[in-house]
PDB file of N, CA and C in Angstrom:
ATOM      1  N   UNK A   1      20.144-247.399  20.007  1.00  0.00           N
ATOM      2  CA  UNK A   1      20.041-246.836  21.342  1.00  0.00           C
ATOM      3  C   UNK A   1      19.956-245.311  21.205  1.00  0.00           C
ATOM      4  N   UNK A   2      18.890-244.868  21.752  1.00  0.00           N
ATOM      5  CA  UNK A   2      18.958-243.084  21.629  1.00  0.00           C
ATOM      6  C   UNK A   2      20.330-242.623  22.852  1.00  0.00           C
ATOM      7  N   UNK A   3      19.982-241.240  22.399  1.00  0.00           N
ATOM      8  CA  UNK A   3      21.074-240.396  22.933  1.00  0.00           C
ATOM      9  C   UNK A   3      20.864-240.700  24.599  1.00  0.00           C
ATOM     10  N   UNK A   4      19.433-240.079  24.976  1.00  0.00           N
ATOM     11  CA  UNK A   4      19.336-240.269  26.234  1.00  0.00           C
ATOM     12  C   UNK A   4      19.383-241.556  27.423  1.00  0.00           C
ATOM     13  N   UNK A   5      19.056-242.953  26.404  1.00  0.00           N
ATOM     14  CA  UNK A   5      19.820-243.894  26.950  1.00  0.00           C
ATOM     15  C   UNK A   5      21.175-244.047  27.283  1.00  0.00           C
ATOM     16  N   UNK A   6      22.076-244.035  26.267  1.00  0.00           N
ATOM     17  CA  UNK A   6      23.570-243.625  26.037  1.00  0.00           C
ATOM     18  C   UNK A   6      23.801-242.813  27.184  1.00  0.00           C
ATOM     19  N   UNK A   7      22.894-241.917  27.299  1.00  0.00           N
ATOM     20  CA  UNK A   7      23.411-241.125  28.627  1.00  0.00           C
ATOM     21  C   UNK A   7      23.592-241.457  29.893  1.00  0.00           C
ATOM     22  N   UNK A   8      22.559-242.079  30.155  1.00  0.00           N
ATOM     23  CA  UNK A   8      22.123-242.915  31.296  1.00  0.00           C
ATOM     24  C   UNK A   8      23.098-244.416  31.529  1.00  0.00           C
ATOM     25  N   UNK A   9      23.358-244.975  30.286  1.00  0.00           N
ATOM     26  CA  UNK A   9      24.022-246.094  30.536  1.00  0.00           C
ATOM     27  C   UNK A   9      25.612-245.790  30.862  1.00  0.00           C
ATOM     28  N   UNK A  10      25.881-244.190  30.268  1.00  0.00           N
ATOM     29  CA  UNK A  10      27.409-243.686  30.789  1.00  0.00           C
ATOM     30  C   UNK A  10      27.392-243.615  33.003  1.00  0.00           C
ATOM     31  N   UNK A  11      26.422-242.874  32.685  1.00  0.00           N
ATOM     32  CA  UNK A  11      26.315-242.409  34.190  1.00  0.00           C
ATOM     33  C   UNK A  11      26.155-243.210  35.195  1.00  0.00           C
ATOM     34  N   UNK A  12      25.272-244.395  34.739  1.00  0.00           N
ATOM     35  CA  UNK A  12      25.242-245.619  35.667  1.00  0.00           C
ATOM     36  C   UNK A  12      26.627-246.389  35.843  1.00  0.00           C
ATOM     37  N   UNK A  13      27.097-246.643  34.795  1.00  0.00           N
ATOM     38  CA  UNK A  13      28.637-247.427  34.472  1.00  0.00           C
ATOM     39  C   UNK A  13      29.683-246.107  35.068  1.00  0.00           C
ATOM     40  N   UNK A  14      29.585-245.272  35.048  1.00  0.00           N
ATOM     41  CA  UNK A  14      30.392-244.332  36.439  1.00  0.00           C
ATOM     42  C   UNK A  14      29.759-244.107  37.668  1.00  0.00           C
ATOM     43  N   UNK A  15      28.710-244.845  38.213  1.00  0.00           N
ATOM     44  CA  UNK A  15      28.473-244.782  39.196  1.00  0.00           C
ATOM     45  C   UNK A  15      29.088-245.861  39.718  1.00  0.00           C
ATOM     46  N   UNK A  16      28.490-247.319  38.991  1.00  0.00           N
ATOM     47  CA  UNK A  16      29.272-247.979  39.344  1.00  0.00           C
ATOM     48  C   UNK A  16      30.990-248.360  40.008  1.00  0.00           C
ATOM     49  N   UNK A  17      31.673-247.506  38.892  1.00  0.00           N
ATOM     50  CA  UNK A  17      33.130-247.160  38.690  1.00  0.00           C
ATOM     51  C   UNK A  17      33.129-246.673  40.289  1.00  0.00           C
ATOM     52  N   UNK A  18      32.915-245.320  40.664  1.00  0.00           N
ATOM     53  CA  UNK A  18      32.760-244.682  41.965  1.00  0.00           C
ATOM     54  C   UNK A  18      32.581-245.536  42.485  1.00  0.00           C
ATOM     55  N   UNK A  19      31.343-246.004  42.661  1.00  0.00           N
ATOM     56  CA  UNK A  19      31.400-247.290  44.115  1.00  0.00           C
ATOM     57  C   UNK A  19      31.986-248.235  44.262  1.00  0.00           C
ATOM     58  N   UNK A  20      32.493-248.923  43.153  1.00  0.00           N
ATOM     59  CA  UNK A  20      33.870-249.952  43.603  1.00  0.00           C
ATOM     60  C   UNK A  20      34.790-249.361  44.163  1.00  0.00           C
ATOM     61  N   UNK A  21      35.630-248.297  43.224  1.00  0.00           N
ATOM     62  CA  UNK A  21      36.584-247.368  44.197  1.00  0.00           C
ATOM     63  C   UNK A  21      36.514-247.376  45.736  1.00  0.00           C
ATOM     64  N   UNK A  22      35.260-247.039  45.577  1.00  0.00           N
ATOM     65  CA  UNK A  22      35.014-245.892  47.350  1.00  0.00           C
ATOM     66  C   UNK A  22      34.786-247.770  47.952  1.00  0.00           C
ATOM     67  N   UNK A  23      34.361-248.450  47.847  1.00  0.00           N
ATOM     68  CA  UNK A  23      34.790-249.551  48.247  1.00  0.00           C
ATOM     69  C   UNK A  23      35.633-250.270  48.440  1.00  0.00           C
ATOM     70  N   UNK A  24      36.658-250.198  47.517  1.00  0.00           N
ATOM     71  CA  UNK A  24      37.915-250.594  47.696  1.00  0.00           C
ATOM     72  C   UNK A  24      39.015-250.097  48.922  1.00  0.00           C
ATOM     73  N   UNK A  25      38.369-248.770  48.559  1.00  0.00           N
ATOM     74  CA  UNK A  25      39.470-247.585  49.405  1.00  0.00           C
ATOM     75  C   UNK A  25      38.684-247.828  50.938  1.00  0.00           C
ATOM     76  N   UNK A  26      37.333-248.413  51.188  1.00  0.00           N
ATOM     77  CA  UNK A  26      37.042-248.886  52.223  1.00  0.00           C
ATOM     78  C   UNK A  26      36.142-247.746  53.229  1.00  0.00           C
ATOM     79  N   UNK A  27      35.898-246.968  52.296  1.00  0.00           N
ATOM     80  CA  UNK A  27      35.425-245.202  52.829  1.00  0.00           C
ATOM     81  C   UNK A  27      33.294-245.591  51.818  1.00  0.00           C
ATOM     82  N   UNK A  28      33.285-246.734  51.344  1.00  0.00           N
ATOM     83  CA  UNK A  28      31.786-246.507  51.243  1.00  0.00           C
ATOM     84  C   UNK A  28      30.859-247.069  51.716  1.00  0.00           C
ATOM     85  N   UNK A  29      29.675-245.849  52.007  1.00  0.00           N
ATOM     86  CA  UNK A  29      28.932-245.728  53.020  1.00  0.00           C
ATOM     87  C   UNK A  29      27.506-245.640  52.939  1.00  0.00           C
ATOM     88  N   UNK A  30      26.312-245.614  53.863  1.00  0.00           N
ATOM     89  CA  UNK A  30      25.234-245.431  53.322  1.00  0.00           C
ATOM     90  C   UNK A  30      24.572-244.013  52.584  1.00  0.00           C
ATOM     91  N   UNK A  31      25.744-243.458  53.059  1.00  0.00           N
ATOM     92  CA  UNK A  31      25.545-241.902  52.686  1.00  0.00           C
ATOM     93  C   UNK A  31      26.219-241.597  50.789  1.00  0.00           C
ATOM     94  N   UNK A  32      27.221-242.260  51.164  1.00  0.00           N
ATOM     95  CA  UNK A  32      27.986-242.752  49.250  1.00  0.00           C
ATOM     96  C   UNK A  32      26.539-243.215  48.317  1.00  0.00           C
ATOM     97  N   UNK A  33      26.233-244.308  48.839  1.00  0.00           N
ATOM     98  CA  UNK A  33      25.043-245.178  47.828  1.00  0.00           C
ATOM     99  C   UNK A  33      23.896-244.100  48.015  1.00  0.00           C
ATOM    100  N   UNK A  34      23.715-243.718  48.789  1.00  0.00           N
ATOM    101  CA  UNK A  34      22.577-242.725  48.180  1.00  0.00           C
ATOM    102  C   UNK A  34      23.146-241.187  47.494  1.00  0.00           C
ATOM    103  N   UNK A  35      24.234-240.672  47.164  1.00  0.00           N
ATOM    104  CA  UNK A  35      24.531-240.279  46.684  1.00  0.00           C
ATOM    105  C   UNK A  35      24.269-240.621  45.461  1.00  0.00           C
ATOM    106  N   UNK A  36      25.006-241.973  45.128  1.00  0.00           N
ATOM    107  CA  UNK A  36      24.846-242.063  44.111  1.00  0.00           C
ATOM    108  C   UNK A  36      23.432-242.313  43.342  1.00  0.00           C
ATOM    109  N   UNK A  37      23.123-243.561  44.127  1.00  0.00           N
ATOM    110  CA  UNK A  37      21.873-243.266  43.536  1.00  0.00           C
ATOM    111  C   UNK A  37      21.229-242.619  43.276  1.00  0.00           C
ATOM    112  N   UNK A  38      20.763-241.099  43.788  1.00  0.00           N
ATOM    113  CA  UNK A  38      20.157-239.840  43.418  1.00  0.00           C
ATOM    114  C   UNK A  38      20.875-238.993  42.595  1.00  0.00           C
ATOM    115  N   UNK A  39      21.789-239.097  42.052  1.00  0.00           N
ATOM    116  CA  UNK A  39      22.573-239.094  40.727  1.00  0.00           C
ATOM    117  C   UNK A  39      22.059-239.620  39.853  1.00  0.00           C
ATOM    118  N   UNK A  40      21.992-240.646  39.620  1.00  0.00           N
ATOM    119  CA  UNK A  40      21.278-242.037  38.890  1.00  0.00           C
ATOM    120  C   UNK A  40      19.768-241.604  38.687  1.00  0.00           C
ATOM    121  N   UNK A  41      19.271-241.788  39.435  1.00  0.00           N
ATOM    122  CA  UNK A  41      17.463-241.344  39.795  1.00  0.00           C
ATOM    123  C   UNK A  41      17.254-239.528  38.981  1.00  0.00           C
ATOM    124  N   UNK A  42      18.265-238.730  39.120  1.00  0.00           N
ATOM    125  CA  UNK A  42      17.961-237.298  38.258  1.00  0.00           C
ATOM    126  C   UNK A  42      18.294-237.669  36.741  1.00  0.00           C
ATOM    127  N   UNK A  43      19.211-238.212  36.603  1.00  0.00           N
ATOM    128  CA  UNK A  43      19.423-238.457  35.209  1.00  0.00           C
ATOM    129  C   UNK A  43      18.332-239.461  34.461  1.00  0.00           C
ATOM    130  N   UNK A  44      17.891-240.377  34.830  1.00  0.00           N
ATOM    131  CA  UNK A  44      16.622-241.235  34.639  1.00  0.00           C
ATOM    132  C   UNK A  44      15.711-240.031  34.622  1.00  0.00           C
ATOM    133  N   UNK A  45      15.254-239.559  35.323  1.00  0.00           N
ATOM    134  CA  UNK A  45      14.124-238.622  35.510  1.00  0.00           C
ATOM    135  C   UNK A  45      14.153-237.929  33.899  1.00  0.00           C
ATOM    136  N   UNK A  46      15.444-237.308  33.601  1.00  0.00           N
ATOM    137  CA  UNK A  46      15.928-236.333  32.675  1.00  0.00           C
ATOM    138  C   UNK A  46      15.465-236.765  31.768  1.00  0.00           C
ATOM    139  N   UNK A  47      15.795-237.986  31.506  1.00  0.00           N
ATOM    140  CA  UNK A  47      16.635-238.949  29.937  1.00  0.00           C
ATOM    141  C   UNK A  47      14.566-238.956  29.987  1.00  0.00           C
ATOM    142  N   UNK A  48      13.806-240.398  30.680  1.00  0.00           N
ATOM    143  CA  UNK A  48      12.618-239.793  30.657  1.00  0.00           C
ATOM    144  C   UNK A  48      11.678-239.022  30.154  1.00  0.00           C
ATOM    145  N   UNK A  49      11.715-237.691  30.731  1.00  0.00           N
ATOM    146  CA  UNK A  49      11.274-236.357  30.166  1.00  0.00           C
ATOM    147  C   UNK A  49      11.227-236.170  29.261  1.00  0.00           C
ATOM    148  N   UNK A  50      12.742-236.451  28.446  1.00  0.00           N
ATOM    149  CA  UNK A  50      13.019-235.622  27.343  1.00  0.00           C
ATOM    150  C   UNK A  50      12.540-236.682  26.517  1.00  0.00           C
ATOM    151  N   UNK A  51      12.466-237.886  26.648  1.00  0.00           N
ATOM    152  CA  UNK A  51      12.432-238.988  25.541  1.00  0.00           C
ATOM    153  C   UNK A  51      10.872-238.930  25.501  1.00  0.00           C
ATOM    154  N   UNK A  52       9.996-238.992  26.687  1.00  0.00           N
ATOM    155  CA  UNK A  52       8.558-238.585  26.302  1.00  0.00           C
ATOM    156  C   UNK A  52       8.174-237.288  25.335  1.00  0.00           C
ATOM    157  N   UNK A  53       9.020-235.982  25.567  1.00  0.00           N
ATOM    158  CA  UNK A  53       9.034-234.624  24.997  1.00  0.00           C
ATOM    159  C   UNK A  53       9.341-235.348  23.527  1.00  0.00           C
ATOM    160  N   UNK A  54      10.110-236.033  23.488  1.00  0.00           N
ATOM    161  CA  UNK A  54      10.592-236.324  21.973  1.00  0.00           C
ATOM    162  C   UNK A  54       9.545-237.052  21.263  1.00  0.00           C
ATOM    163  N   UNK A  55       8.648-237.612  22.209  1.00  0.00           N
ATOM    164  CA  UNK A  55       8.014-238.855  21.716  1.00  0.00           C
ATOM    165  C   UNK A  55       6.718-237.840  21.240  1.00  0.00           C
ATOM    166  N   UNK A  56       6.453-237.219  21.679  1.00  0.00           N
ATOM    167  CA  UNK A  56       5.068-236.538  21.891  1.00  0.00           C
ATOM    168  C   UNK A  56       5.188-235.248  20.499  1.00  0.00           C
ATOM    169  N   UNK A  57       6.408-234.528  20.197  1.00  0.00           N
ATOM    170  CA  UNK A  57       6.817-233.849  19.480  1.00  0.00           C
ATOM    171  C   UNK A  57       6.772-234.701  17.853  1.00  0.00           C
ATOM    172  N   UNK A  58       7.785-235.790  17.874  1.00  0.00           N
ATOM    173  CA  UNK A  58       7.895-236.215  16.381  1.00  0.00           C
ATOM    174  C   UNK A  58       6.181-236.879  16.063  1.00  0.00           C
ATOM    175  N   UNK A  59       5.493-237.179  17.411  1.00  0.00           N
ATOM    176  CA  UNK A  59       4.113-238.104  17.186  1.00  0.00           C
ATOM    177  C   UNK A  59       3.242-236.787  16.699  1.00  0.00           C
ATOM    178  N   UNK A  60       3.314-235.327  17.508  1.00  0.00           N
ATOM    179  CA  UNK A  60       2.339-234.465  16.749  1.00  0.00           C
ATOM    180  C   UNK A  60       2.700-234.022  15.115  1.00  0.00           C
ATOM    181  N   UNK A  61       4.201-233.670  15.132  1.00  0.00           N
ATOM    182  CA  UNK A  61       4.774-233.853  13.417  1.00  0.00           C
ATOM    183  C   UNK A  61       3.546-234.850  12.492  1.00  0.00           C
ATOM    184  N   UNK A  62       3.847-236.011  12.984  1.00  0.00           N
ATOM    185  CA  UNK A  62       3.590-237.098  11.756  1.00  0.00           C
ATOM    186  C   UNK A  62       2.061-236.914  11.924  1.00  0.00           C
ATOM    187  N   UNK A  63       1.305-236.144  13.016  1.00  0.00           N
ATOM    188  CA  UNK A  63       0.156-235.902  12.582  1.00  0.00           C
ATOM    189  C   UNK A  63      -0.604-235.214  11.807  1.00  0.00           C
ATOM    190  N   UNK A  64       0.281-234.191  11.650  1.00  0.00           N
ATOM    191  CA  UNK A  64       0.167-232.709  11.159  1.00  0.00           C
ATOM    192  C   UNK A  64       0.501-233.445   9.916  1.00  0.00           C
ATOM    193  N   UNK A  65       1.495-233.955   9.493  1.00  0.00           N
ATOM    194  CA  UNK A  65       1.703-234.372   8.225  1.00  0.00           C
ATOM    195  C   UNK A  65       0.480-235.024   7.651  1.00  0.00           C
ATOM    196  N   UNK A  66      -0.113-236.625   8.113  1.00  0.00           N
ATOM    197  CA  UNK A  66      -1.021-237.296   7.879  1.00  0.00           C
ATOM    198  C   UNK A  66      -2.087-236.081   8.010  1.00  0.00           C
ATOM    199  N   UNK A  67      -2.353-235.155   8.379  1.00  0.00           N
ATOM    200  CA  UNK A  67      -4.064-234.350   7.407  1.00  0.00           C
ATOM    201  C   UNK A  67      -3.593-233.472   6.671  1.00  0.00           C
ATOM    202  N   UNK A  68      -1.857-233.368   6.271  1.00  0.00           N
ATOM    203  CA  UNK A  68      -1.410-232.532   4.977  1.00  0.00           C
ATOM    204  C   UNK A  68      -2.572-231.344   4.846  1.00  0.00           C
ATOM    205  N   UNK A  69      -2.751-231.258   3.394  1.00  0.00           N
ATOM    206  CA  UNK A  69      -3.652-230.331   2.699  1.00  0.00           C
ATOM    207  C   UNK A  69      -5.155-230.639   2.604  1.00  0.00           C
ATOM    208  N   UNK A  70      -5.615-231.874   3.221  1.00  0.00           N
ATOM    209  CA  UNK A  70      -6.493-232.230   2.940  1.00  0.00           C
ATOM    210  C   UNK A  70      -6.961-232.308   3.940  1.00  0.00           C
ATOM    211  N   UNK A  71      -7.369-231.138   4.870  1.00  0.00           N
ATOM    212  CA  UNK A  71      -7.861-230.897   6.388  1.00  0.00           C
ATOM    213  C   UNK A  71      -9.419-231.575   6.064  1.00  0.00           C
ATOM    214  N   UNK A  72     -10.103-231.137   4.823  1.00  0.00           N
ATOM    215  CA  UNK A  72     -11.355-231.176   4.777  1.00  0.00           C
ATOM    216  C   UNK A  72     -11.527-232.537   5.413  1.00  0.00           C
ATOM    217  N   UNK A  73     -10.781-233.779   4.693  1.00  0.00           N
ATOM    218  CA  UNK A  73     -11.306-234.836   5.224  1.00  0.00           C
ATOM    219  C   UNK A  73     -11.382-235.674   6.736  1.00  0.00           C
ATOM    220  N   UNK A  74     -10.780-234.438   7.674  1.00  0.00           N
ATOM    221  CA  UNK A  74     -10.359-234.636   9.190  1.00  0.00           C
ATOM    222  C   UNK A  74     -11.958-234.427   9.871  1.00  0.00           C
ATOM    223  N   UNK A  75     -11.839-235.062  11.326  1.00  0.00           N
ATOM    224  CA  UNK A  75     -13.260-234.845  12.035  1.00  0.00           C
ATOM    225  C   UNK A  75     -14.185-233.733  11.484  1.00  0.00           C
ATOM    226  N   UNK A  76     -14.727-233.682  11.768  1.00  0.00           N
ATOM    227  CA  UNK A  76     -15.772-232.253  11.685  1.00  0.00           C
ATOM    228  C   UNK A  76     -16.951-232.533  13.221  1.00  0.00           C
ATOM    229  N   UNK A  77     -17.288-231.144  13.409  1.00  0.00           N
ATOM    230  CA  UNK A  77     -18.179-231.517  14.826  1.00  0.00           C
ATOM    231  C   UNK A  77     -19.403-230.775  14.448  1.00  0.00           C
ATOM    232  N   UNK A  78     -20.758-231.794  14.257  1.00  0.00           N
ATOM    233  CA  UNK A  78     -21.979-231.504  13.953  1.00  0.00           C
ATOM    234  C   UNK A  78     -22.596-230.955  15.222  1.00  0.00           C
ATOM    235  N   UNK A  79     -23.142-230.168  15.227  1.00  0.00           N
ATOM    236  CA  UNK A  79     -23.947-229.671  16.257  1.00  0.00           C
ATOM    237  C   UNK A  79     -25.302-230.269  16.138  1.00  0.00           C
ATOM    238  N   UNK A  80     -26.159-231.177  17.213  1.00  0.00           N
ATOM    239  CA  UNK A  80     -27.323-231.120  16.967  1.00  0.00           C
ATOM    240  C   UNK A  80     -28.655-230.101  17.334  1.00  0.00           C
ATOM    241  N   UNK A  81     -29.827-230.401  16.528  1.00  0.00           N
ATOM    242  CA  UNK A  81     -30.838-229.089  16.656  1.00  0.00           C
ATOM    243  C   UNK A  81     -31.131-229.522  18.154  1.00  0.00           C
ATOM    244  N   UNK A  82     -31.276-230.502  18.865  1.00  0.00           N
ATOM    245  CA  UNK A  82     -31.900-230.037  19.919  1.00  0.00           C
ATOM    246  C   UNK A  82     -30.967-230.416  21.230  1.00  0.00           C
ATOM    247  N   UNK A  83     -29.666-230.111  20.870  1.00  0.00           N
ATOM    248  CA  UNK A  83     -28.499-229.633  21.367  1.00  0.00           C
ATOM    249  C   UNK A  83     -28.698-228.777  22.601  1.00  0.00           C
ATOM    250  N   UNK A  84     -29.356-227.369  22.439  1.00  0.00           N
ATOM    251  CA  UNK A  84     -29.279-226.198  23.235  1.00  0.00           C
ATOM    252  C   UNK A  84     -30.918-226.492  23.481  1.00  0.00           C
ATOM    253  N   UNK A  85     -32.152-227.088  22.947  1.00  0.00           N
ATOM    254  CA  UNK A  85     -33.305-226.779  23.242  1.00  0.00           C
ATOM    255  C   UNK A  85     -33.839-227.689  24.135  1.00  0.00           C
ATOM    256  N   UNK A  86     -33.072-228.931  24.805  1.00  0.00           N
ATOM    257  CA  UNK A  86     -33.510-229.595  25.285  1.00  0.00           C
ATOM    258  C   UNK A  86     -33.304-229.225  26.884  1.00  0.00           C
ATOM    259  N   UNK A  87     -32.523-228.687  27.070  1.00  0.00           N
ATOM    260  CA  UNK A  87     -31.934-227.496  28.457  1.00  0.00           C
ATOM    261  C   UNK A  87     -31.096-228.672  28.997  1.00  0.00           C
ATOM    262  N   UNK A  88     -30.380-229.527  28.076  1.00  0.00           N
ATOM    263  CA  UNK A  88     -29.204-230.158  28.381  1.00  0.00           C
ATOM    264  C   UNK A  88     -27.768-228.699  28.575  1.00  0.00           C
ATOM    265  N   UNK A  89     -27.080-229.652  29.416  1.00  0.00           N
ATOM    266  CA  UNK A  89     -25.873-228.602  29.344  1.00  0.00           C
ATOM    267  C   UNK A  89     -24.577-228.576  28.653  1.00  0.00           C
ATOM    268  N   UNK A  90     -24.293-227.983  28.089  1.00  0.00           N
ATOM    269  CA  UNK A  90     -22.613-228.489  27.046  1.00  0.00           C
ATOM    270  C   UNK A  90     -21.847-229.381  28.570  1.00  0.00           C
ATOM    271  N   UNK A  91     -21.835-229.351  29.769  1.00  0.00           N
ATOM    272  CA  UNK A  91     -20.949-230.121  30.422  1.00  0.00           C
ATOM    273  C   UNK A  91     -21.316-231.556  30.088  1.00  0.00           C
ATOM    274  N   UNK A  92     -22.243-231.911  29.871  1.00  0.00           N
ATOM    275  CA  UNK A  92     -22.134-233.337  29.678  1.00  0.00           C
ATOM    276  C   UNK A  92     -23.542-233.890  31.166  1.00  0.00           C
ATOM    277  N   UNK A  93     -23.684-233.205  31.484  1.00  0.00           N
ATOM    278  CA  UNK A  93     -24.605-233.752  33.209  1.00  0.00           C
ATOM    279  C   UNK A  93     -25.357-234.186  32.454  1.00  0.00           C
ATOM    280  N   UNK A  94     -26.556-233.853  31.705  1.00  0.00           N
ATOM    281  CA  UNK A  94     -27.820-234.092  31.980  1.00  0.00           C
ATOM    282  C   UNK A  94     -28.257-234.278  29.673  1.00  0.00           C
ATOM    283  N   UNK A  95     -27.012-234.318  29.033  1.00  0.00           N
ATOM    284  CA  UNK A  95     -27.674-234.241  27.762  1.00  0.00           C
ATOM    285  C   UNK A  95     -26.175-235.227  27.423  1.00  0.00           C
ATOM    286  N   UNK A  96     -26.150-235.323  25.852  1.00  0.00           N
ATOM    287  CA  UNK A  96     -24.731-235.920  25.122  1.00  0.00           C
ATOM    288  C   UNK A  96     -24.156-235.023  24.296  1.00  0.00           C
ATOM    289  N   UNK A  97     -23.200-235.273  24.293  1.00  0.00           N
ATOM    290  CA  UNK A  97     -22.023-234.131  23.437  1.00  0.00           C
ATOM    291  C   UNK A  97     -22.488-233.892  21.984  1.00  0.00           C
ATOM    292  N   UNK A  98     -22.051-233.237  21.333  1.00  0.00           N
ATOM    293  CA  UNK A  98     -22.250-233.269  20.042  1.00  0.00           C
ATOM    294  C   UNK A  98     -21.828-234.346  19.059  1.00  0.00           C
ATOM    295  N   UNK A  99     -22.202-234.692  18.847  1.00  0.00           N
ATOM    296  CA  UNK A  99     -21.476-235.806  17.401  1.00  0.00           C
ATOM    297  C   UNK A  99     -20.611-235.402  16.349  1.00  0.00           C
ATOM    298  N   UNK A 100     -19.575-236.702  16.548  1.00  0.00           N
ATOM    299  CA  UNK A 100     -18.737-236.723  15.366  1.00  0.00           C
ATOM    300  C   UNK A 100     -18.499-237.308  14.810  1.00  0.00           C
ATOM    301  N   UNK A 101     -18.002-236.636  13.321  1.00  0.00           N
ATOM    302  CA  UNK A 101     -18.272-237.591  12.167  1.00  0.00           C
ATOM    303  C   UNK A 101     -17.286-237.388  11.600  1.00  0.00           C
TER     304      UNK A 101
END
């Protein structure tokens, strides 16, 4: 379980905690449950974020690793000759991109 789950599964299991209480004590309300829940809902949001940020970070690492020293053998982008002479446009409207190999 990552950290930011762990986090989330604390905060939910004290939300919970809170709303039995405030139930018990007979004081919870529709205004309590959405409290809490938007408690709940920022920390999700958080945990989220950061776990995509994490995901996206160690995934560019292991990329950078996999073309090591040996960039040469990574894409390369051929330009073709009649690329610019055909009065196609680099946007893409009216010709095709350059090729890669």
């Amino acid at each position: 379980m990552s950290v930011h789950s762990e986090r989330l599964a604390e905060v939910v299991a004290a939300t919970v905690e809170v709303a039995a209480e405030s139930g018990s004590a007979g004081v919870f309300t529709g205004e309590v449950a959405q409290a809490l829940a938007a408690v709940v809902g920022k920390v999700a949001d958080r945990a989220v974020d950061a776990a995509e940020l994490s995901g996206f970070v160690s995934g560019w690492q292991e990329a950078i690793e996999a073309v090591g020293e040996d960039a040469s053998a990574g894409a390369q982008v051929v330009r073709m000759a009649s690329w610019g002479s055909t009065g196609g446009s680099p946007s893409g409207n009216d010709s095709s991109p350059p090729r890669v190999r």
